[in-house]
Protein backbone atom coordinates (compact mmCIF):
# COMPACT_ATOMS: atom_id res chain seq x y z
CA UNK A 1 -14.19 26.12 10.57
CA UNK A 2 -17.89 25.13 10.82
CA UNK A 3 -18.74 22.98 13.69
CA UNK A 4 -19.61 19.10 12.12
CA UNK A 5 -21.93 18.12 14.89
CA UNK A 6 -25.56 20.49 15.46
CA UNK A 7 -24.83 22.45 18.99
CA UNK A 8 -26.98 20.78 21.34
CA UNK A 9 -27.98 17.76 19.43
CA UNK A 10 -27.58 14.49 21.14
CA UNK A 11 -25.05 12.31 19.63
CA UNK A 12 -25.55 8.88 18.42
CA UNK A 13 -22.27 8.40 16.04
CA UNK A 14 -23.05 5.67 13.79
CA UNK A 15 -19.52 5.81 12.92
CA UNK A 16 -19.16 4.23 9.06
CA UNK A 17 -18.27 7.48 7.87
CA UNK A 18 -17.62 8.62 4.21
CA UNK A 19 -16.86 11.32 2.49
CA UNK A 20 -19.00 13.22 -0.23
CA UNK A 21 -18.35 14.08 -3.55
CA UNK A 22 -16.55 17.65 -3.86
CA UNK A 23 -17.46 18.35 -7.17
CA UNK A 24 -20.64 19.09 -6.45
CA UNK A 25 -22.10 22.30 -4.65
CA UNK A 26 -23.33 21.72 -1.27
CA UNK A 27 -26.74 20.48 -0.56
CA UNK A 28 -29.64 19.85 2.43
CA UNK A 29 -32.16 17.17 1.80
CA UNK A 30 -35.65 17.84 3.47
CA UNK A 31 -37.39 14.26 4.67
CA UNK A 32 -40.08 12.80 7.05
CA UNK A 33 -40.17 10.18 8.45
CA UNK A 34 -44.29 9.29 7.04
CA UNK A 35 -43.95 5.95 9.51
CA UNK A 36 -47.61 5.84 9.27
CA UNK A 37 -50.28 6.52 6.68
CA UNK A 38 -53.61 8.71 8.15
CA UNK A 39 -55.92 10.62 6.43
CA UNK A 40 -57.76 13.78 7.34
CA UNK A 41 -60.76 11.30 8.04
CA UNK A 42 -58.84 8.61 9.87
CA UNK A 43 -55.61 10.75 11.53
CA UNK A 44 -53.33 8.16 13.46
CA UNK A 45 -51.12 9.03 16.75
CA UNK A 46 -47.68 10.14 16.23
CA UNK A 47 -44.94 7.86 16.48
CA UNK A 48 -42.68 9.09 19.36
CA UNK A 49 -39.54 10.32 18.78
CA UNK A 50 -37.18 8.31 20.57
CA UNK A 51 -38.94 5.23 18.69
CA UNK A 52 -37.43 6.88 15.77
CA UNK A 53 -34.08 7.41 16.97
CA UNK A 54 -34.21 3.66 17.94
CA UNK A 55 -35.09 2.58 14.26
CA UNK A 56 -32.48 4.39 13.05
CA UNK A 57 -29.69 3.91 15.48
CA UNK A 58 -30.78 -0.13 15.45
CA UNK A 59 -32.39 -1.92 12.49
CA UNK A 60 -32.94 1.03 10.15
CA UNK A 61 -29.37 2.22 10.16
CA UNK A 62 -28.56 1.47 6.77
CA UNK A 63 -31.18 4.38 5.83
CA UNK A 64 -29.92 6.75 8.40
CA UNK A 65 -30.21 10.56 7.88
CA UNK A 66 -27.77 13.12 9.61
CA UNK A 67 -30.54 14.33 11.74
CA UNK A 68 -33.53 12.97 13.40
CA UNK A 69 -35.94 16.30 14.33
CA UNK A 70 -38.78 16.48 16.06
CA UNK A 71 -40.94 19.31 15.39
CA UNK A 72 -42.57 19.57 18.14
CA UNK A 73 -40.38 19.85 21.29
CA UNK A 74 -37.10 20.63 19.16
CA UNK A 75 -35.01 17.63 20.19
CA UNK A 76 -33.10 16.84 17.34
CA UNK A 77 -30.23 13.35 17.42
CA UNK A 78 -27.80 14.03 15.07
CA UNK A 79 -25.72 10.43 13.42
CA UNK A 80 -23.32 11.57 11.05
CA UNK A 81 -20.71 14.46 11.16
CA UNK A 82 -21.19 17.30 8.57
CA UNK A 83 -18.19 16.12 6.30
CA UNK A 84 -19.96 12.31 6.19
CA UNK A 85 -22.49 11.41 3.84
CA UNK A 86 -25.64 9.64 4.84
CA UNK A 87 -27.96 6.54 3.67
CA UNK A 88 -31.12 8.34 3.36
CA UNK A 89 -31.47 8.25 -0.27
CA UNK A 90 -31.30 5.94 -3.21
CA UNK A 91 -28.62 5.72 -5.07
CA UNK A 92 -29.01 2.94 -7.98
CA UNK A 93 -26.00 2.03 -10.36
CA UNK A 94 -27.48 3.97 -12.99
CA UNK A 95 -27.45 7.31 -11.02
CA UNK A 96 -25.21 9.49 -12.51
CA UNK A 97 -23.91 10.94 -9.39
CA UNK A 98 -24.18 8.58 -5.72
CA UNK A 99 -26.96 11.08 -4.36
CA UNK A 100 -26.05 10.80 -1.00
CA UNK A 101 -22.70 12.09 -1.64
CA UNK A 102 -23.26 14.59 -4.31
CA UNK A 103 -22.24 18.03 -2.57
CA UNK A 104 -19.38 19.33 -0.37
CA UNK A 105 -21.78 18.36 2.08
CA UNK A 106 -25.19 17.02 2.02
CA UNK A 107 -26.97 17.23 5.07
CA UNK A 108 -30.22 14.97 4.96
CA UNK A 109 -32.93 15.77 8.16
CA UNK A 110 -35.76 13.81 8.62
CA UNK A 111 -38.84 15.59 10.49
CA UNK A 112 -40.67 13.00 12.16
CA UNK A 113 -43.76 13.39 11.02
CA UNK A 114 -46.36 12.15 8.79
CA UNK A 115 -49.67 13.56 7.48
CA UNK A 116 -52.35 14.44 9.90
CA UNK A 117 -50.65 12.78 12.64
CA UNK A 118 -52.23 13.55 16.12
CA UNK A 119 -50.23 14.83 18.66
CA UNK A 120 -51.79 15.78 21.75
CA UNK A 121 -55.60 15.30 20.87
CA UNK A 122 -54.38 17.80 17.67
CA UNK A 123 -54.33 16.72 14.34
CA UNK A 124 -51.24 18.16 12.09
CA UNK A 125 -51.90 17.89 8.05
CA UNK A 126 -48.70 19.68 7.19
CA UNK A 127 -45.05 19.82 8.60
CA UNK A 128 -45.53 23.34 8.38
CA UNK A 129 -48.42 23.23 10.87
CA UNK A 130 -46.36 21.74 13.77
CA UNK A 131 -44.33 24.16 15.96
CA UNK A 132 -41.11 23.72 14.16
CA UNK A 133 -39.48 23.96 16.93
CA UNK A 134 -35.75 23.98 17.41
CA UNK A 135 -35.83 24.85 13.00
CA UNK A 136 -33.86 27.96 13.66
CA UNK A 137 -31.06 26.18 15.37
CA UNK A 138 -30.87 23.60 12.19
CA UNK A 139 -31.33 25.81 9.82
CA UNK A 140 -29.02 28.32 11.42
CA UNK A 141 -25.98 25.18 11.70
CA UNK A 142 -26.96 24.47 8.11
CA UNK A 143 -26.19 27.57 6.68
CA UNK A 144 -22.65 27.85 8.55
CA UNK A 145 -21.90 25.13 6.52
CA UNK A 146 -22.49 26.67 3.17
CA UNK A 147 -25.31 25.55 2.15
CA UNK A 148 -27.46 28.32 0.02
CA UNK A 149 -30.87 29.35 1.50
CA UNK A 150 -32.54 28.51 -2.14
CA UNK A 151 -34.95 25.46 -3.46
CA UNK A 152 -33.59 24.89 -7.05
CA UNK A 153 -36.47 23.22 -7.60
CA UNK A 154 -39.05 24.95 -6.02
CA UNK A 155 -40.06 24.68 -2.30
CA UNK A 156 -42.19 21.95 -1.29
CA UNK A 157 -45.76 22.64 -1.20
CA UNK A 158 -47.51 19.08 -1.63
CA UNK A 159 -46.89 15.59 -2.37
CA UNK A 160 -45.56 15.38 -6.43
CA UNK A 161 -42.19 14.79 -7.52
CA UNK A 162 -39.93 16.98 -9.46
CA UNK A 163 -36.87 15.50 -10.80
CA UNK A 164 -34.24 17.01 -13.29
CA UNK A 165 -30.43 15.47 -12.86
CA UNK A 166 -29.03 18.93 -14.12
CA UNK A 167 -30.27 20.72 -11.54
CA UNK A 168 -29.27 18.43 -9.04
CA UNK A 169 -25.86 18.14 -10.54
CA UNK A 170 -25.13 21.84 -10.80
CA UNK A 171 -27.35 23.98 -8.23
CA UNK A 172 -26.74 24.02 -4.49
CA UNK A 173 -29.42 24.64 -1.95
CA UNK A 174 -32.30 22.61 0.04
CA UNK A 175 -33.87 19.72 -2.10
CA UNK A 176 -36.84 17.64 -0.60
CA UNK A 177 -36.77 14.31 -0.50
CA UNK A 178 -39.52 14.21 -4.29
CA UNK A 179 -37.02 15.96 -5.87
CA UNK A 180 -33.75 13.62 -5.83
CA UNK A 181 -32.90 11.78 -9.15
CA UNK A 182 -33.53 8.28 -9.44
CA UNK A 183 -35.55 8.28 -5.76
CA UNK A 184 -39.48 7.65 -5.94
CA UNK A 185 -40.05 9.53 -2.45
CA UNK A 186 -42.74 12.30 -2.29
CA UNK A 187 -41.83 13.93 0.80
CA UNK A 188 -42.00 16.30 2.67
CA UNK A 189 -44.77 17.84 1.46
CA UNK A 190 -43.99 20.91 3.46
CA UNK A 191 -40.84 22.71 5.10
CA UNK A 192 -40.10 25.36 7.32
CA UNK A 193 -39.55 28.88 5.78
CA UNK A 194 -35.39 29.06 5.20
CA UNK A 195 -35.58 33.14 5.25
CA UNK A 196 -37.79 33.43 8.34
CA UNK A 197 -36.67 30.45 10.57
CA UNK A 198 -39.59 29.64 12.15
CA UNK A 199 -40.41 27.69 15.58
CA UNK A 200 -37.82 28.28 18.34
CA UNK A 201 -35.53 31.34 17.12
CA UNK A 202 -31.74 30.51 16.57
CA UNK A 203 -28.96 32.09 18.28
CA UNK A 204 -28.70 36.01 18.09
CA UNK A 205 -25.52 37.15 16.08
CA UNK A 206 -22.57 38.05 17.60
CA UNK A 207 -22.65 41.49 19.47
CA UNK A 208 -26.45 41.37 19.85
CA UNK A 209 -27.70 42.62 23.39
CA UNK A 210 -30.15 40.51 24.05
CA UNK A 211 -28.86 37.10 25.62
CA UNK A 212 -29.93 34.04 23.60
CA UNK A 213 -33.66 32.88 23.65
CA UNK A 214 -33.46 29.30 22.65
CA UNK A 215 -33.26 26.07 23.68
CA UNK A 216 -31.48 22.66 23.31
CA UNK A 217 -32.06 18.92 24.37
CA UNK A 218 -29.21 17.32 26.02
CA UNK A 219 -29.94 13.42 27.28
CA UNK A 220 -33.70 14.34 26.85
CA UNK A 221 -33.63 17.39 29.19
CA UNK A 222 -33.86 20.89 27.89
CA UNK A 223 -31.66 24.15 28.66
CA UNK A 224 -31.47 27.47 27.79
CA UNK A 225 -34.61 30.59 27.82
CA UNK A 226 -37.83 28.61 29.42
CA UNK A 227 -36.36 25.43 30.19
CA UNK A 228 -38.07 24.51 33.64
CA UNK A 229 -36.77 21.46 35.71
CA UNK A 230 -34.58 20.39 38.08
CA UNK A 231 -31.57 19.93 35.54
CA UNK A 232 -31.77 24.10 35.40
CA UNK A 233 -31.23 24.53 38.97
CA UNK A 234 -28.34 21.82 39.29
CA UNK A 235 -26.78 24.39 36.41
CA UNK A 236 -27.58 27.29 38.19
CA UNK A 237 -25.82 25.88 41.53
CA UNK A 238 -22.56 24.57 39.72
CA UNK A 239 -22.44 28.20 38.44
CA UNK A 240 -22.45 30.08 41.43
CA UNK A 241 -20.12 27.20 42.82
CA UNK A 242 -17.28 27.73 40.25
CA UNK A 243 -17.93 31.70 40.59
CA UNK A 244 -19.98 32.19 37.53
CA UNK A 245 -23.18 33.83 39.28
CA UNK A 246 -22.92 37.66 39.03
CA UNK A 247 -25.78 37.73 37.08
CA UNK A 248 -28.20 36.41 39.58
CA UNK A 249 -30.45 38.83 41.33
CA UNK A 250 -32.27 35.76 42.66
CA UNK A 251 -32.01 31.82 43.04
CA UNK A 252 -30.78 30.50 41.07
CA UNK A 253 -34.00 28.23 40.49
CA UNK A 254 -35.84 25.33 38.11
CA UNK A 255 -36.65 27.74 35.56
CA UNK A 256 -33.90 29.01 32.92
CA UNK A 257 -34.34 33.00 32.85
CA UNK A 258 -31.47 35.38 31.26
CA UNK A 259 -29.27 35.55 33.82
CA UNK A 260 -28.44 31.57 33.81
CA UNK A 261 -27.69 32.32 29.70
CA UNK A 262 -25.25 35.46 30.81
CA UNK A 263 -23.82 32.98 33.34
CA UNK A 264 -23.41 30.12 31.15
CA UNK A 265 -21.96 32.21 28.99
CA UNK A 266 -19.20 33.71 31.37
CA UNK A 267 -18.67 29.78 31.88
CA UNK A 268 -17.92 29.18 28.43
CA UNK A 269 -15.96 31.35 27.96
CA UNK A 270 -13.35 30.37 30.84
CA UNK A 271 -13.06 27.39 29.07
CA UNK A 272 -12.10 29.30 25.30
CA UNK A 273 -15.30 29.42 23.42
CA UNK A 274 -15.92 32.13 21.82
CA UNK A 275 -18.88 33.60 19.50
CA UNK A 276 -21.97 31.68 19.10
CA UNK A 277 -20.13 28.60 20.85
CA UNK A 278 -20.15 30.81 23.80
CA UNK A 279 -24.07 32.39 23.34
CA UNK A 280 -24.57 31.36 27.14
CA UNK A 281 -26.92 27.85 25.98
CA UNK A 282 -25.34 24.38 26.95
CA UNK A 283 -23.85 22.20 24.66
CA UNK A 284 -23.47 18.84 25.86
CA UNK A 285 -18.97 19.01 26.07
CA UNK A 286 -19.86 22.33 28.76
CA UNK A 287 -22.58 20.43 30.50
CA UNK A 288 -20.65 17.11 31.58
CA UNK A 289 -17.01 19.48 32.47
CA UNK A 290 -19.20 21.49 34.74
CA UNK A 291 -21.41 18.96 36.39
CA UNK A 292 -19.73 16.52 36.16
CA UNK A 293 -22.85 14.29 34.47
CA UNK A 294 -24.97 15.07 32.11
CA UNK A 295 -28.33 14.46 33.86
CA UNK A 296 -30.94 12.73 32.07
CA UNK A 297 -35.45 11.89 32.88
CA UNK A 298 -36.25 11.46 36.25
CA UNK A 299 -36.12 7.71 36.30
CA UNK A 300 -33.90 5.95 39.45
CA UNK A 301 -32.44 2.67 39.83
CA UNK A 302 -32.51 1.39 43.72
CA UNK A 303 -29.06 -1.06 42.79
CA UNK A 304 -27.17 1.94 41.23
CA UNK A 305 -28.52 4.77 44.48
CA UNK A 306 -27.28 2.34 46.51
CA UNK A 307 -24.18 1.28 44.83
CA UNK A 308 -23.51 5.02 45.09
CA UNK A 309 -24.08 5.77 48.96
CA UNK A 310 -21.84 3.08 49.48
CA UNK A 311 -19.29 4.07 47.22
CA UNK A 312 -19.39 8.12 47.12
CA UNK A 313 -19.15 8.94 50.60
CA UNK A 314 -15.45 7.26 51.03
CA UNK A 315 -14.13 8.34 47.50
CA UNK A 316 -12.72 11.64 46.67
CA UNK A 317 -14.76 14.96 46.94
CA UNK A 318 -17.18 15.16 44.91
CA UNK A 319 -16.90 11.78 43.44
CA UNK A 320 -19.99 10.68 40.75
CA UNK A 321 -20.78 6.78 40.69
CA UNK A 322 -24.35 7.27 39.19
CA UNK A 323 -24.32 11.04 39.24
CA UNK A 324 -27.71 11.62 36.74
CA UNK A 325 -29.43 9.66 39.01
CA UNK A 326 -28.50 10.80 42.38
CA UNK A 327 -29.09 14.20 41.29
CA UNK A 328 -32.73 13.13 41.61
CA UNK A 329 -32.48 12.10 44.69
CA UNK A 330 -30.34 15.51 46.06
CA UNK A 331 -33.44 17.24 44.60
CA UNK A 332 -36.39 15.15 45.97
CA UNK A 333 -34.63 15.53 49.52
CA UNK A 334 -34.22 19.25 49.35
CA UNK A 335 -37.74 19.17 48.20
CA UNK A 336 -38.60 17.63 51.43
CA UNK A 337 -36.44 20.10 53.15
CA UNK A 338 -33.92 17.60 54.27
CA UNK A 339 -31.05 19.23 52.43
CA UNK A 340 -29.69 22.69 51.29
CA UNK A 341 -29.93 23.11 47.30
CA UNK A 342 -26.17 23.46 46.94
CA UNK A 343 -25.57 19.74 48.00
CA UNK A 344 -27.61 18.63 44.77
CA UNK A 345 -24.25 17.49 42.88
CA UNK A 346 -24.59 14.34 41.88
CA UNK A 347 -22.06 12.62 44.55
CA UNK A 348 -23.91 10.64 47.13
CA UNK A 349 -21.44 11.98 49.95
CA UNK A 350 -21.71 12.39 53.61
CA UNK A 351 -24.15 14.71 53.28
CA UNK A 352 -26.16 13.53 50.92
CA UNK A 353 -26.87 10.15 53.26
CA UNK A 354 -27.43 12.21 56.49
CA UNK A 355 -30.74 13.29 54.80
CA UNK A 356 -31.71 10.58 53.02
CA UNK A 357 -31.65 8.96 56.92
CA UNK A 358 -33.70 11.68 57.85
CA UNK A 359 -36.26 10.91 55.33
CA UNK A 360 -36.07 7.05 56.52
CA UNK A 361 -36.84 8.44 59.80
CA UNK A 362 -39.89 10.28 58.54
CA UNK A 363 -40.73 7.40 56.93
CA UNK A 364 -40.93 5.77 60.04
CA UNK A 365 -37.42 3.47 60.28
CA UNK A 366 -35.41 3.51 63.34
CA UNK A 367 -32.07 2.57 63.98
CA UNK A 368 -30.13 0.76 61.77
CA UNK A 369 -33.06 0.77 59.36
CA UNK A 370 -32.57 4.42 59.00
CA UNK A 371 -29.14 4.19 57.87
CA UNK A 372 -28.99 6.46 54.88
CA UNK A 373 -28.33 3.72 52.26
CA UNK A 374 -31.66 4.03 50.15
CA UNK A 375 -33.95 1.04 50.60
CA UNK A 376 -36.54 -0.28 47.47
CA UNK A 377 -39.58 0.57 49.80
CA UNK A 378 -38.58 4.25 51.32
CA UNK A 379 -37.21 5.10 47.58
CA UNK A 380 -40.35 4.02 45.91
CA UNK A 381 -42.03 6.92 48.52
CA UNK A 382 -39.54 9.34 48.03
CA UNK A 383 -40.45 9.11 43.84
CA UNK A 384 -44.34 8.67 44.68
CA UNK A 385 -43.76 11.99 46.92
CA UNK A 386 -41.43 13.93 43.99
CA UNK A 387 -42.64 13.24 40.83
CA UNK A 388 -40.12 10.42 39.90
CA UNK A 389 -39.45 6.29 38.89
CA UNK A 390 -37.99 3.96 40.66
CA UNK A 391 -36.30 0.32 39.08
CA UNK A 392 -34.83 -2.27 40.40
């Protein structure tokens, strides 16, 4: 049975779910967002992604897609299961069929992105210029779900609309956005290639040697072939911890090579995945049973640190009370050489505040000052010194 929710997305379940029309052959509808409106002569800054998911999630939920992509990193927020129609289209009275229900599924994605956005001090024209990336995973999930790789009317290749109800009402495939009945949308303009999947490559088939070369965004962090950070390393030491690390010749370390995929992929299947559900690349269900957490940007509240060196060290082993976040802190002190890499688990235990008083001590506190509980002020240096935020 297909999978309803994109592996790797990050889920934001609108809930309101309801089902599509089954008389109707299955169907993808190609969107952007076009939040702004540049020209080549006047371009305009993209809008950032996560202001998107907002909007959508928030206000703009009553013209939420399925998916929320963006083309350049690959992060992609998914807010309707496969089997669920969304609100991205019209769908007036005198619409012969409720567009965004007509198909055994129909799967709407909006690319944010508008014309000649600039992104980076680089202006985009086209979709199709962007990197694309993480289009070989959608498309890929698409696909399982039966959806053919064919425009019916024609891929997009600029901005006019091209409408014929028959078409729609008999012909499954991709549609953009200018040609849905009874909609006056123009987009996208552009789309990715569906026979070449371009940007970041999707899973290899079954049976293929070569591990998997993609990646995923989980809570804003990514994993799998490339992924640098301190997120990969955590991985990399749960791994060896639960016996998954024959494939390590070295580390493991921040930056996701082949061996964390063929270890990951040992992991998953201990736990009964199997195929591509078990290609070696996190999902976010794998992520949080092995860690424990799902760790997220390199931001640290002082109340919830110190809520858990307070808490974690008399709790069971291994116990989490803000384990994202004290993850940052496990790293930033074995940064400073205060404590061995395989002690970065999230739990603020014994451990964990024996060398966070050792970095009070560099800091210059003695005695009970020096206690191990983080403090606002020696926290503040520890993120000036490695690269992360502190809050209140």
């Amino acid at each position: 049975m297909p999978d309803l929710w994109l592996p790797g997305a990050e889920i934001h379940d609108l809930g309101d779910h309801a089902p599509t029309d089954q008389q109707y052959p299955p169907k993808a509808i190609a969107h952007i967002t076009w939040d702004r409106d540049a020209t080549a002569a006047a371009p305009q800054d993209w809008v950032p992604y996560e202001d998107l998911v907002s909007y959508f999630t928030g206000s703009g939920a009553g013209d939420a897609p399925h998916l929320v992509w963006d083309p350049f990193s690959g992060r992609t927020t998914q807010l309707f299961p496969a089997d669920s129609r969304s609100k991205s289209l019209l769908s007036p009275a005198e619409s012969p069929t409720r567009t965004n229900r007509a198909g055994r599924v129909v799967i709407q994605i909006e690319a944010v992105f508008f014309p000649y956005c600039r992104y980076q001090g680089r202006v985009y024209p086209r979709l199709l210029d962007t990197p694309c990336a993480g289009w070989g995973r959608i498309h890929t999930w698409i696909a399982s779900l039966g959806v053919p790789d064919v425009w019916p009317m024609g891929r997009p290749t600029d901005f006019s609309g091209h409408r014929d109800e028959s078409v729609w009402e008999t012909r499954g495939g991709w549609y953009a956005h200018a040609h849905v009945p009874f909609n006056d949308h123009t987009d996208p303009g552009s789309w990715p290639d569906l026979a070449a999947a371009s940007g970041t490559p999707a899973p290899p088939p079954p049976g293929d040697a070569t591990p998997a070369r993609y990646q995923v965004s989980i809570n804003g962090l990514p994993y799998g072939y490339g992924a640098q950070g301190y997120q990969v390393t955590a991985v990399g030491q749960a791994l060896v911890s639960r016996g998954f690390g024959s494939h390590y010749h070295s580390g493991p370390g921040p930056t996701w090579t082949d061996a964390d995929t063929e270890n990951y992929a040992d992991y998953q299947g201990s736990l009964g995945y199997s195929g591509q559900a078990a290609d070696g690349v996190p999902g976010e269900g794998s992520l949080n049973r092995l860690l424990g957490y799902l760790p997220g940007q390199r931001s640290v509240s002082v109340a919830h640190v110190v809520s858990a060196a307070r808490t974690d060290p008399g709790a069971e082993q291994g116990h989490r009370t803000y384990g994202s976040e004290v993850a940052i802190v496990e790293q930033a002190l074995v940064d400073e050489g205060l404590l061995e890499q395989r002690w970065v688990d999230g739990s603020f235990g014994s451990r964990t505040v024996a060398a966070y008083a050792a970095w009070q001590r560099r800091c210059g506190y003695q005695a009970g000052a020096a206690d191990g509980i983080p403090g606002q002020a020696s926290l503040h240096r520890l993120g000036a010194a490695r690269g992360f935020t502190v809050t209140d």
